[in-house]
C-alpha atoms as a PDB file:
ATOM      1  CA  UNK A   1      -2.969  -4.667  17.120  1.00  0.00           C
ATOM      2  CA  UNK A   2      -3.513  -7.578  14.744  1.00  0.00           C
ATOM      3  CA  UNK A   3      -1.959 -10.025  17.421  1.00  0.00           C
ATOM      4  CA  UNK A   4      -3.667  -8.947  20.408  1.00  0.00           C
ATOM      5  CA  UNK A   5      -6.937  -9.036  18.446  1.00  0.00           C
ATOM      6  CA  UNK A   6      -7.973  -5.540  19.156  1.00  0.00           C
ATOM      7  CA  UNK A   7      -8.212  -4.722  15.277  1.00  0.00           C
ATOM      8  CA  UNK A   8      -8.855  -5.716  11.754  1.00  0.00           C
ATOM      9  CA  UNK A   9      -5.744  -4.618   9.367  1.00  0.00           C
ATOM     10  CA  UNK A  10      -6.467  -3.604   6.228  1.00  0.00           C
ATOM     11  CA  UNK A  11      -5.113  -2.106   3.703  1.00  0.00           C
ATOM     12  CA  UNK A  12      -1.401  -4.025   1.710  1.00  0.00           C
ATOM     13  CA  UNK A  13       1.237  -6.324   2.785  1.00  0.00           C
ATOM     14  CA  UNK A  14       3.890  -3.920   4.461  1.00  0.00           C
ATOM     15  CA  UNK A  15       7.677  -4.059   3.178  1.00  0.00           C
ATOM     16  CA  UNK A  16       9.059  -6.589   5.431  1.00  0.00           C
ATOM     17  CA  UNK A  17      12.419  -4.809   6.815  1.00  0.00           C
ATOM     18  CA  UNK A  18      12.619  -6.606   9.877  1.00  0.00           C
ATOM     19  CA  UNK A  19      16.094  -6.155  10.567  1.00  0.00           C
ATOM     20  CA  UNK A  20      18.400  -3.343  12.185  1.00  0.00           C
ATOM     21  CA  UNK A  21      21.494  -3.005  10.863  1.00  0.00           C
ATOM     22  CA  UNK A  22      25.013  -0.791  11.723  1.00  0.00           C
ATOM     23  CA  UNK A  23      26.809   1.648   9.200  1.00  0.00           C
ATOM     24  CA  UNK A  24      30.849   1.152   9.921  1.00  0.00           C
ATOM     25  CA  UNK A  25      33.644   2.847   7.721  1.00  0.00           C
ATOM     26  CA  UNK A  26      36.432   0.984   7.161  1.00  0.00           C
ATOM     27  CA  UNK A  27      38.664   4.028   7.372  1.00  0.00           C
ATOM     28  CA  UNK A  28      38.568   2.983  11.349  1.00  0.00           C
ATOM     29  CA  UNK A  29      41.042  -0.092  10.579  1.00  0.00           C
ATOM     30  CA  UNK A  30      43.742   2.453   8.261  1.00  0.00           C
ATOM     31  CA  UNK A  31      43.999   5.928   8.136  1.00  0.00           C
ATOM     32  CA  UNK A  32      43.882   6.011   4.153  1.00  0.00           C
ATOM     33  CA  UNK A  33      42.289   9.219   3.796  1.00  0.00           C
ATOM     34  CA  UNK A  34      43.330   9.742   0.469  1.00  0.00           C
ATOM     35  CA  UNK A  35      42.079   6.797  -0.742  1.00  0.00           C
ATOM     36  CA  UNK A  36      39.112   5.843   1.724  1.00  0.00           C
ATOM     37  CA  UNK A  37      38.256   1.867   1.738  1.00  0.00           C
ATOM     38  CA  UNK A  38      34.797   2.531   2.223  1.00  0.00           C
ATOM     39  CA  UNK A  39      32.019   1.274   4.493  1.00  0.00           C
ATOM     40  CA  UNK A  40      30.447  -2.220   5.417  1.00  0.00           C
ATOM     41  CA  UNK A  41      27.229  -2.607   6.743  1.00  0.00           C
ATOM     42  CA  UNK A  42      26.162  -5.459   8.237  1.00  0.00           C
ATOM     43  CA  UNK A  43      22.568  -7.029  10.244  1.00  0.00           C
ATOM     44  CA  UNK A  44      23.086  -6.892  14.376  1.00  0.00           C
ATOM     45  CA  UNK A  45      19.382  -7.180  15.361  1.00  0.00           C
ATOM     46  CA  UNK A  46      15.960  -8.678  13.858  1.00  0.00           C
ATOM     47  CA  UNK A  47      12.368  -7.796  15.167  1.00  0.00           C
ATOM     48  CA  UNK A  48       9.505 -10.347  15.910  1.00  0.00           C
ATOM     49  CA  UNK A  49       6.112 -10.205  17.033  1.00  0.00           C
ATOM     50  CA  UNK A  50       4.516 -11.113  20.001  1.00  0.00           C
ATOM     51  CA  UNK A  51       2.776 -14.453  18.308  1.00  0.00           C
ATOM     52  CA  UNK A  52       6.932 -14.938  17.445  1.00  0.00           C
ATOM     53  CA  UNK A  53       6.493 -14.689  13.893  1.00  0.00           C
ATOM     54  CA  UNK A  54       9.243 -12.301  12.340  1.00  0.00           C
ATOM     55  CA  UNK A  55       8.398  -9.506   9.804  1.00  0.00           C
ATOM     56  CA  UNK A  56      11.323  -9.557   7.773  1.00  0.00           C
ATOM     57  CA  UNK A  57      11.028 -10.501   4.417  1.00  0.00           C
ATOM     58  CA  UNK A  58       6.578 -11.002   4.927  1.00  0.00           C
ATOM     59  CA  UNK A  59       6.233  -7.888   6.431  1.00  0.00           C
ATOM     60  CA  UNK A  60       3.287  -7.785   7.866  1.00  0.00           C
ATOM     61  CA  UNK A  61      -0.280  -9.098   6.418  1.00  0.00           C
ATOM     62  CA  UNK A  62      -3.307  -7.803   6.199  1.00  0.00           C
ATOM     63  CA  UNK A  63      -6.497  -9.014   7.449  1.00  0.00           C
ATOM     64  CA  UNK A  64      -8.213  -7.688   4.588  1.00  0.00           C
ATOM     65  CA  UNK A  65      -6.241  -6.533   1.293  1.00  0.00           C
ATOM     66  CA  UNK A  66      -7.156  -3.477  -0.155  1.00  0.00           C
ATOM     67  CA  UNK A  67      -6.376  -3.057  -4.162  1.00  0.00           C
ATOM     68  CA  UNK A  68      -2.873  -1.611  -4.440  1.00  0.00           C
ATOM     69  CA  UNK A  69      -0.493  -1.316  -7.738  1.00  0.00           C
ATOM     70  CA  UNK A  70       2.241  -2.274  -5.346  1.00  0.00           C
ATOM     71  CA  UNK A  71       3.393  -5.875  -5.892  1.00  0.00           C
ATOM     72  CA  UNK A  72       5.265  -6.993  -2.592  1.00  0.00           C
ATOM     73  CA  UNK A  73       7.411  -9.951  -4.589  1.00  0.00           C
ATOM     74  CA  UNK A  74       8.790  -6.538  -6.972  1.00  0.00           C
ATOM     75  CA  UNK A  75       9.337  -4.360  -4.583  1.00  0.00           C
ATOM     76  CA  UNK A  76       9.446  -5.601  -0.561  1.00  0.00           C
ATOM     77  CA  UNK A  77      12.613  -6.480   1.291  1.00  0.00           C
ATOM     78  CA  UNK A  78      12.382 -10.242  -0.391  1.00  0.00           C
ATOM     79  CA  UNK A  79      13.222  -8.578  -3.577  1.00  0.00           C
ATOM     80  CA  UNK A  80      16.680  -7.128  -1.833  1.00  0.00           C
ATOM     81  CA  UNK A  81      20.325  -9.432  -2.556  1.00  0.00           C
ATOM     82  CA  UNK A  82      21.064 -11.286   0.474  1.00  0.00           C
ATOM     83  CA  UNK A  83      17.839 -10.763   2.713  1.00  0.00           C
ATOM     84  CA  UNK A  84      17.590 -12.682   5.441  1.00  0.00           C
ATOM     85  CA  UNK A  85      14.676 -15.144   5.510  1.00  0.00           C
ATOM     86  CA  UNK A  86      11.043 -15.148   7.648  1.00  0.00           C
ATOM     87  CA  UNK A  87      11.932 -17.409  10.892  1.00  0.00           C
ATOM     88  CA  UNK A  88       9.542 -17.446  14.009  1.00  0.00           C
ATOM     89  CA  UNK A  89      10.798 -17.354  17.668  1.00  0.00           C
ATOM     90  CA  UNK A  90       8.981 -19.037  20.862  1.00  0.00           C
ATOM     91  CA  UNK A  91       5.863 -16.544  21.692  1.00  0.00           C
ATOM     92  CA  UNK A  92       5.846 -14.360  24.317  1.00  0.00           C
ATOM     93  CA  UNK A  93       2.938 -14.641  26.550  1.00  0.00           C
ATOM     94  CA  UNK A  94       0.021 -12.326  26.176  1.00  0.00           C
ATOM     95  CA  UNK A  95      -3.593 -12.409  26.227  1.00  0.00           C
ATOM     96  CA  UNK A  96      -5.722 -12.010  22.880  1.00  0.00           C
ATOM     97  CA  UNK A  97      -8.267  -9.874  23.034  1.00  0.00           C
ATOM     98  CA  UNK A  98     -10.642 -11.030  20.308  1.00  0.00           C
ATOM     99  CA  UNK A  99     -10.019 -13.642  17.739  1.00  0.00           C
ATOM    100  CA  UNK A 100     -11.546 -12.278  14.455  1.00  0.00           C
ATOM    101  CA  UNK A 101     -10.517 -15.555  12.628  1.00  0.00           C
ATOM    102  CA  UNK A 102     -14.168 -16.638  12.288  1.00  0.00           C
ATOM    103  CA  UNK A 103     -15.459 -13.289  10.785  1.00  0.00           C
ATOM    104  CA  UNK A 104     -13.288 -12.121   8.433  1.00  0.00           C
ATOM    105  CA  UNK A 105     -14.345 -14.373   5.891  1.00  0.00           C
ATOM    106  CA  UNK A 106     -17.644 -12.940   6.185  1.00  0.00           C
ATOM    107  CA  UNK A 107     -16.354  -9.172   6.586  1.00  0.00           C
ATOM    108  CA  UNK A 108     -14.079 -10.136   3.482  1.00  0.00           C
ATOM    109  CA  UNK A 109     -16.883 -11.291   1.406  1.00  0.00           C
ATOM    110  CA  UNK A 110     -18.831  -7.680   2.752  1.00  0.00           C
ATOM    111  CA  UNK A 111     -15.681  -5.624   1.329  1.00  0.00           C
ATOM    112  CA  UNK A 112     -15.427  -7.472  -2.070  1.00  0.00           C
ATOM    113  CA  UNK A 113     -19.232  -7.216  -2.846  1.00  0.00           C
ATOM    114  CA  UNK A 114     -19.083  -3.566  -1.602  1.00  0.00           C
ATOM    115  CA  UNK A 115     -15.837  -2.843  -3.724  1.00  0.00           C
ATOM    116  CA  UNK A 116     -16.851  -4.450  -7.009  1.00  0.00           C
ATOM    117  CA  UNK A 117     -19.732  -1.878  -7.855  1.00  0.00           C
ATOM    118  CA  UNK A 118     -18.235   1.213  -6.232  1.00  0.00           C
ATOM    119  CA  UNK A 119     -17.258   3.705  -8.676  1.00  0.00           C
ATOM    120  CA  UNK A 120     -14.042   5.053  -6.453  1.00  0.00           C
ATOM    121  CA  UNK A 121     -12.182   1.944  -6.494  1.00  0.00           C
ATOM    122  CA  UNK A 122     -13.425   1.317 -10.574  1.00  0.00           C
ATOM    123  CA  UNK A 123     -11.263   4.164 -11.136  1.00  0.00           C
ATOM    124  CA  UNK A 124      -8.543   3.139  -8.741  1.00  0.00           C
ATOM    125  CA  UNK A 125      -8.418  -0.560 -10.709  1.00  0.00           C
ATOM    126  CA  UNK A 126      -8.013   1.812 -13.780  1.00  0.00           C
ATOM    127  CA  UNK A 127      -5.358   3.583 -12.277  1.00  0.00           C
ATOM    128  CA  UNK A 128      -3.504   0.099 -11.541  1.00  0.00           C
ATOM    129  CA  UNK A 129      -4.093  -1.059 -14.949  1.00  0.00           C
ATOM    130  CA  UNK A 130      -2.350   1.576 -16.530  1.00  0.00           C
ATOM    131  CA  UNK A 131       0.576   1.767 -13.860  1.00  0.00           C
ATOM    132  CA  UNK A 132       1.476  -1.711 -14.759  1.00  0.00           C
ATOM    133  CA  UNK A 133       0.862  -1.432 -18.325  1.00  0.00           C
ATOM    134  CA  UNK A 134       3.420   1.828 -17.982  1.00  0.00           C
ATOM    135  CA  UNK A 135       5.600   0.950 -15.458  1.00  0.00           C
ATOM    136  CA  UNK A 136       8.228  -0.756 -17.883  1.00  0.00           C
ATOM    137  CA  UNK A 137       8.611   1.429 -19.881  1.00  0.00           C
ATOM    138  CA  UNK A 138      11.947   3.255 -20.180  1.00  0.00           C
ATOM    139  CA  UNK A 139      11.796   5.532 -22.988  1.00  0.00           C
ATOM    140  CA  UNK A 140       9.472   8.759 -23.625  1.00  0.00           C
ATOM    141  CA  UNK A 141       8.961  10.452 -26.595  1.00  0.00           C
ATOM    142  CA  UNK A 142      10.795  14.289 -27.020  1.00  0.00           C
ATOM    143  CA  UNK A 143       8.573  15.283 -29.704  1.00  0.00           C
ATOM    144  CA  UNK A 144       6.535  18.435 -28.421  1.00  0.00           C
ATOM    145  CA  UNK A 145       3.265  17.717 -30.269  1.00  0.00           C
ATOM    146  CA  UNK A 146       3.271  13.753 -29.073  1.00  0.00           C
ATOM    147  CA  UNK A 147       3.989  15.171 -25.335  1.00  0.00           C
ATOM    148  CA  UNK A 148       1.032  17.683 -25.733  1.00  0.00           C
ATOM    149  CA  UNK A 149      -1.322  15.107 -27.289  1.00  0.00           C
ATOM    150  CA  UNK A 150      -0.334  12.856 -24.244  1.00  0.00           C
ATOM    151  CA  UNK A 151      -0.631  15.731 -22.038  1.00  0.00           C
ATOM    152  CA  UNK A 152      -4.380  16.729 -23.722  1.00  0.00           C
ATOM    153  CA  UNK A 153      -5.267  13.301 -22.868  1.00  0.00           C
ATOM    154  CA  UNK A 154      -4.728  12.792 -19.361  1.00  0.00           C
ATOM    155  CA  UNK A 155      -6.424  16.372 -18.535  1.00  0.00           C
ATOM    156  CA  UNK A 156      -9.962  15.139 -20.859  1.00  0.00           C
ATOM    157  CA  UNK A 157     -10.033  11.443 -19.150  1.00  0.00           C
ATOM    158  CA  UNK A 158      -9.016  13.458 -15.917  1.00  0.00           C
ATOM    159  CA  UNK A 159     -12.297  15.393 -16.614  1.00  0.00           C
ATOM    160  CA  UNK A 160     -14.125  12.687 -17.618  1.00  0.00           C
ATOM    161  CA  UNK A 161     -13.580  11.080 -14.227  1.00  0.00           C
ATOM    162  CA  UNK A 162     -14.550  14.431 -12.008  1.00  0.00           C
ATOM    163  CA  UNK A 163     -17.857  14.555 -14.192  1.00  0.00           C
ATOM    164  CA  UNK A 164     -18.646  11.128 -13.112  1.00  0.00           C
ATOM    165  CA  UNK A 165     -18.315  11.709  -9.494  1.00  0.00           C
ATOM    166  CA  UNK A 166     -20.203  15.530 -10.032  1.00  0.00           C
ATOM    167  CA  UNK A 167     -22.989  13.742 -11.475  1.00  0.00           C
ATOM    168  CA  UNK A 168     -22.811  10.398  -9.481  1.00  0.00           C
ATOM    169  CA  UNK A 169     -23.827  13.298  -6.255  1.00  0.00           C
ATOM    170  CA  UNK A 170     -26.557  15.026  -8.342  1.00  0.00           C
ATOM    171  CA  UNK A 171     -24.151  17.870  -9.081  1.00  0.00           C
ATOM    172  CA  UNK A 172     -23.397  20.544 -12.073  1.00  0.00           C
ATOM    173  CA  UNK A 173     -20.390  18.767 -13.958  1.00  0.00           C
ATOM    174  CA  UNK A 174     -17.053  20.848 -14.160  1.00  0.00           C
ATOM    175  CA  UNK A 175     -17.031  22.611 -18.191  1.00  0.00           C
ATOM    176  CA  UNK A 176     -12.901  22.581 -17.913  1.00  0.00           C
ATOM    177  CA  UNK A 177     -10.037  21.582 -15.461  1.00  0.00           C
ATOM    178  CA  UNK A 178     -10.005  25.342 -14.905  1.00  0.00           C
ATOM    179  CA  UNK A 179     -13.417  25.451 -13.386  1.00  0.00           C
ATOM    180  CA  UNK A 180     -12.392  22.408 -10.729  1.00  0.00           C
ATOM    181  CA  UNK A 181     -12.232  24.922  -7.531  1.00  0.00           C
ATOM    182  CA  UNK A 182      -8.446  25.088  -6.289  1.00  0.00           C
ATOM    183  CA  UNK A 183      -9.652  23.412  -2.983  1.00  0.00           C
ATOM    184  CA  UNK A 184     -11.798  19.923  -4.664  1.00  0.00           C
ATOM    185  CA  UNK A 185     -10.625  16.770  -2.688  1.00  0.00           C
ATOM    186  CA  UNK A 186     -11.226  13.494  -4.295  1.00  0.00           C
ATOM    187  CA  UNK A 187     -13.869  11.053  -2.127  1.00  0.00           C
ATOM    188  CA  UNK A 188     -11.010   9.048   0.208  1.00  0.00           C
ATOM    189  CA  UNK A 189     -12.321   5.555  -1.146  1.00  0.00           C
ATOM    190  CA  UNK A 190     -10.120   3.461   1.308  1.00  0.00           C
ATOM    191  CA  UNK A 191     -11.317   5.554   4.390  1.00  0.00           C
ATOM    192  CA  UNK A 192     -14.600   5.100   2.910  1.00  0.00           C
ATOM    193  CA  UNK A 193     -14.255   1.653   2.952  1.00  0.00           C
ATOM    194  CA  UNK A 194     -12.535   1.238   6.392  1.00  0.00           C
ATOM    195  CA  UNK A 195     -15.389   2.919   7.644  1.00  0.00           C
ATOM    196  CA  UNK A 196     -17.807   0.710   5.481  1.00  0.00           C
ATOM    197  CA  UNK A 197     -15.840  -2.736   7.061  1.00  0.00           C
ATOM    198  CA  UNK A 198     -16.690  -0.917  10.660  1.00  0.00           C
ATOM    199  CA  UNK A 199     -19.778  -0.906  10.432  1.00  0.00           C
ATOM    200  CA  UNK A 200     -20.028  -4.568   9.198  1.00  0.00           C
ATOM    201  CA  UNK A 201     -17.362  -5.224  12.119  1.00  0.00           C
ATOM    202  CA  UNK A 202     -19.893  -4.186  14.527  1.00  0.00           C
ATOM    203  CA  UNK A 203     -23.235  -6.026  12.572  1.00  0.00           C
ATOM    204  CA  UNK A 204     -21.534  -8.777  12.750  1.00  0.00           C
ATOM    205  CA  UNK A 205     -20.786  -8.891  16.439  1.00  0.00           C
ATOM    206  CA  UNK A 206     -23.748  -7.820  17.512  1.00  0.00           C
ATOM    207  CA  UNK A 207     -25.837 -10.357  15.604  1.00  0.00           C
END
């Protein structure tokens, strides 16, 4: 989609396993079944884009980055022992659709202005905040009344954060967690915001 020009990607930086790779047990070479040797693995095939580029190790970029607690230098296949390294191929040949180039700084712009006073994604920058102020941490306390208080706290800011959106839509805010009805849903904020880069998508082309 992104190299035919027939869309705009959003969203985060995908893993970048661009590689196949074949599962072999080296029982095959000696019949040691009592004491098995074990199994090798080992790359046979890579994958590569139309354009030529590879995704292994980039994976594959967005157009527009949405925020995301996921860090792809921590956790993509760069991060793996021994991955093979981005390479590009001769393209094939193919026919773009669109080139988008031009816009998206404008429909980036659009999506950061848009983003920085909506309340959804304040509370999903909070959310990131506190996953990588927490995700280092290996130890957890057994003590019942420090797991409660921890426990107590997460259901009132929980609360907190459903009263904002009740009263955000001119609505009667929740007294308890228990009064939440079993079948709430939480606003979608990045389908929200796809839909919100759409329609500036289609402003912008039309102008």
């Amino acid at each position: 989609m992104q190299d035919y020009g027939r869309a705009v990607v959003l969203g985060e930086q995908s893993f970048g396993k661009g590689t196949v790779q074949q599962h072999r047990s080296l029982n095959h070479l000696y019949d040691l079944f009592d004491k098995p040797l074990g199994h090798v693995q080992y790359t046979i095939q890579k994958f590569y884009r139309i354009n030529g580029g590879s995704t292994q190790n980039l994976g594959v970029v967005p157009d527009i980055s949405f925020p995301t607690a996921v860090d792809p230098s921590e956790t993509g296949e760069s991060v793996e022992d021994n991955a093979l390294p981005w390479d590009s191929i001769k393209p094939a040949k193919y026919k773009q659709l669109h080139s988008y180039s031009s816009i998206l700084p404008k429909l980036n712009e659009e999506h950061l202005a848009r983003i920085k006073s909506d309340m959804e994604f304040g509370f999903i920058n909070e959310d990131i905040k506190t996953y990588k102020k927490e995700k280092d941490i290996n130890s957890i306390s057994l003590n019942e009344k420090t797991r409660l208080a921890e426990q107590d706290k997460e259901d009132a800011d929980r609360l907190v954060r459903l009263n904002k959106r009740q009263k955000a839509l001119g609505k009667k805010p929740f007294a308890d967690l228990d009064a939440v009805p079993k079948d709430y849903e939480a606003p979608d904020a990045y389908l929200d915001e796809a839909i919100g880069i759409t329609a500036d998508l289609t402003k912008i082309k039309s102008s």
